[in-house]
Protein backbone atom coordinates (compact mmCIF):
# COMPACT_ATOMS: atom_id res chain seq x y z
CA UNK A 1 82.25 83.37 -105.94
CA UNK A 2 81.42 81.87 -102.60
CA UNK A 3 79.41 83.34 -99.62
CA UNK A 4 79.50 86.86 -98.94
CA UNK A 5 81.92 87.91 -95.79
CA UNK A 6 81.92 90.90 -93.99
CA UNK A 7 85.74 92.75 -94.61
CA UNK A 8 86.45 93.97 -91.27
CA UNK A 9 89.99 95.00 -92.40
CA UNK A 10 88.54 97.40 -94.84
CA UNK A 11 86.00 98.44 -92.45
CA UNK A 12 88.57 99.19 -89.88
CA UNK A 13 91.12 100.47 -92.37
CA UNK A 14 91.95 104.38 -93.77
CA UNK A 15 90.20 103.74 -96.82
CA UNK A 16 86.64 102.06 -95.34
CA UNK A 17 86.71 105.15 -92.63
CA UNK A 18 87.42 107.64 -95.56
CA UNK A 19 84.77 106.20 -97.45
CA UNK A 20 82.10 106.71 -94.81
CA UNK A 21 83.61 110.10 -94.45
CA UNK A 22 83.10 110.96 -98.34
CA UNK A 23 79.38 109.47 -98.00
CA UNK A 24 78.21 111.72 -95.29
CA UNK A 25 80.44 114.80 -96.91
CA UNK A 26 78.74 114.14 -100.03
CA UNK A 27 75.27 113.53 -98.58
CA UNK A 28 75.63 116.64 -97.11
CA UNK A 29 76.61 118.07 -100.19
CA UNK A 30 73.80 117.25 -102.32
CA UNK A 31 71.20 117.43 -99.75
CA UNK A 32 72.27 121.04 -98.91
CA UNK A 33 71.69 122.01 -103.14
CA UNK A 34 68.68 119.89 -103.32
CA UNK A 35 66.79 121.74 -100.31
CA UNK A 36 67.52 125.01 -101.59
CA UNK A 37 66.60 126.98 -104.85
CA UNK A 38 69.15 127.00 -107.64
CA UNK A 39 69.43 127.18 -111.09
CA UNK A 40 71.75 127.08 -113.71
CA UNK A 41 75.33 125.75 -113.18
CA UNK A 42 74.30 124.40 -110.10
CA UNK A 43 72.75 121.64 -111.64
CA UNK A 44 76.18 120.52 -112.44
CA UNK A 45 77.56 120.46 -109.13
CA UNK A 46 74.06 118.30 -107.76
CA UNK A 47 74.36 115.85 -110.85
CA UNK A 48 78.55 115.16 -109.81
CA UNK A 49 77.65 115.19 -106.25
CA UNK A 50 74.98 112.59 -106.46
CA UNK A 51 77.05 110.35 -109.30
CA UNK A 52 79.78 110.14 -106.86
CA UNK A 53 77.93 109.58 -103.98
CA UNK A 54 76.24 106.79 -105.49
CA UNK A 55 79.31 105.40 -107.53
CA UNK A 56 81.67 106.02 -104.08
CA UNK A 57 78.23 103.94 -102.11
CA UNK A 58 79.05 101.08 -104.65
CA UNK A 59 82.52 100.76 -104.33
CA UNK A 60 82.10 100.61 -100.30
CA UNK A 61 79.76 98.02 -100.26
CA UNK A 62 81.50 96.09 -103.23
CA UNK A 63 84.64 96.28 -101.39
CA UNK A 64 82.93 95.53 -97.65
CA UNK A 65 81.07 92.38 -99.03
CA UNK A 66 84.50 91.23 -100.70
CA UNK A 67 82.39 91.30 -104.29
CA UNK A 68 84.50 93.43 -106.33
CA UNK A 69 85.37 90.34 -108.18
CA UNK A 70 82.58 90.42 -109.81
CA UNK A 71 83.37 93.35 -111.84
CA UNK A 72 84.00 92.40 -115.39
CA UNK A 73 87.42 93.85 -115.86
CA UNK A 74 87.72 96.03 -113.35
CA UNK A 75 87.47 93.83 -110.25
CA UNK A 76 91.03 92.65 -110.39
CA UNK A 77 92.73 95.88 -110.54
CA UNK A 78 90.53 97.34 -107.54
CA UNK A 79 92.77 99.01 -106.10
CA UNK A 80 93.59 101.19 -109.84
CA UNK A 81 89.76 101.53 -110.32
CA UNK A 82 89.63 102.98 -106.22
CA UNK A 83 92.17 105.35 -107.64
CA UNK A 84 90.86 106.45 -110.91
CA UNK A 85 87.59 106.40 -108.98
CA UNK A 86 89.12 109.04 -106.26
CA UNK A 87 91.21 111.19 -108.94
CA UNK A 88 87.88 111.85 -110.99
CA UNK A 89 86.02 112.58 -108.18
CA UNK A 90 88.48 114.84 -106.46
CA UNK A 91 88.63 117.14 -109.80
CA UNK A 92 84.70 117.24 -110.61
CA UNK A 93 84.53 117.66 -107.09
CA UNK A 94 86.60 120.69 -107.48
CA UNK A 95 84.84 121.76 -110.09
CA UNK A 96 81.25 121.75 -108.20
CA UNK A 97 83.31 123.35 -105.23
CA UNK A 98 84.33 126.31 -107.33
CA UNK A 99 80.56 126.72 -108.90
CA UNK A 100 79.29 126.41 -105.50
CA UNK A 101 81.99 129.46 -104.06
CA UNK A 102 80.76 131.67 -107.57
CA UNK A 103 77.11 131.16 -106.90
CA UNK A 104 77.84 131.56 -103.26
CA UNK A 105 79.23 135.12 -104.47
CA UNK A 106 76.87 136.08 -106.77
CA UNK A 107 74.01 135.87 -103.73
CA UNK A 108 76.03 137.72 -101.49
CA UNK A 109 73.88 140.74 -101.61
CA UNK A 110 71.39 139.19 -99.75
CA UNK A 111 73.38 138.56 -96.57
CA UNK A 112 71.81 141.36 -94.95
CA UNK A 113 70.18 140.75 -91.33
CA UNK A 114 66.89 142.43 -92.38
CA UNK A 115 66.59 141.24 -96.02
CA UNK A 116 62.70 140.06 -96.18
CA UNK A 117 63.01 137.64 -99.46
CA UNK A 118 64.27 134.08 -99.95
CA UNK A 119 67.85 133.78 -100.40
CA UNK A 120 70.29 130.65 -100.84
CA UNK A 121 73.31 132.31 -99.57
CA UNK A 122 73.68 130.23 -96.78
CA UNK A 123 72.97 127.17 -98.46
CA UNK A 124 75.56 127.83 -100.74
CA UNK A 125 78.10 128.46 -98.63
CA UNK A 126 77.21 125.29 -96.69
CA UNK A 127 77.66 123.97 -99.92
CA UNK A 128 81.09 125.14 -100.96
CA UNK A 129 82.45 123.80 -97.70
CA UNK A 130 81.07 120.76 -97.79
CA UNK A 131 82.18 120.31 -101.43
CA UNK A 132 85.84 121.65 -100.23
CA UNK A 133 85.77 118.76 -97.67
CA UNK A 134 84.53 116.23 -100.16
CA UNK A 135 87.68 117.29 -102.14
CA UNK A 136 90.11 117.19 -99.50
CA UNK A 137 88.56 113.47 -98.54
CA UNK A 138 88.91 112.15 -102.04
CA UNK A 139 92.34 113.27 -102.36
CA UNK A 140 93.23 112.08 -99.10
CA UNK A 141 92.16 108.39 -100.48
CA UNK A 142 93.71 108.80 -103.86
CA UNK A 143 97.01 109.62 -102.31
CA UNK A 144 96.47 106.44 -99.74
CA UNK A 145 95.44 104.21 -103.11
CA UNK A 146 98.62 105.59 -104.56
CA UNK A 147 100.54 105.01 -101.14
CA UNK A 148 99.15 100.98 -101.17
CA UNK A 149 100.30 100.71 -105.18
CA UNK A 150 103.83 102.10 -104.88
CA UNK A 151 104.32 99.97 -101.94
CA UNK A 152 103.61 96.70 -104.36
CA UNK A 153 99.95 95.94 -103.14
CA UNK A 154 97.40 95.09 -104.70
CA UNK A 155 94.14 95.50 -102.19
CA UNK A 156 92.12 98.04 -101.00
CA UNK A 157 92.75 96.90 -97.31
């Protein structure tokens, strides 16, 4: 529990880069739903995209500051919890990526050049991909947390 250092390993390291990767994916996630009209399932895929952006902002700074000791329990398997963390995300990500690419569907009639109403089309489909890449990033850091356990480690960086 002594003074808080700066993990420049980490910040250097596949996982810190992949984590400011997921942040901006997932900001751009959210922020895209958030700005545009929706309704119904949708809400799902803004609540998981702005628990895991806030949950995946957490972990970063946790594991930046060298803190994640001070998680009851959970701080000395950090690397697991980084994991499980990634896993979860990467499936309810998949899930808001999949409503995203229905609702993206369902407003396809209103891709027309001249079509005079409000439509969240594009905003959708911004959506989707941006959901698809938050996917592929979370994924990408499961399979590196998975990498760092088989190979007998037992830190994030």
């Amino acid at each position: 529990r002594g003074a808080v250092s700066l993990q420049r390993p980490f910040l250097r390291g596949p996982l810190g880069v992949l984590r400011v990767l997921q942040l901006l994916a997932g900001a751009a996630f959210w922020v895209t739903i958030a700005t545009s009209k929706y309704q119904g399932p949708v809400h799902f895929a803004l609540f998981v995209s702005v628990l895991f952006w806030l949950l995946t902002l957490g972990l970063y700074f946790l594991t930046l500051l060298g803190k994640h000791e001070l998680v009851p329990v959970l701080g000395s398997r950090w690397l697991v919890v980084n994991v499980a963390h990634d896993l979860l995300a990467a499936a309810l990500y998949g899930a808001a990526t999949g409503i995203m690419i229905d609702q993206t569907q369902r407003h396809s009639y209103c891709n027309l050049k001249d079509y005079p109403l409000p439509c969240a089309y594009h905003a959708f489909l911004a959506a989707a991909v941006c959901g698809g890449l938050c996917l592929g990033l979370y994924l990408l850091s499961a399979f590196y947390g998975c990498c760092r356990r088989y190979q007998g480690k037992q830190e994030v960086a």
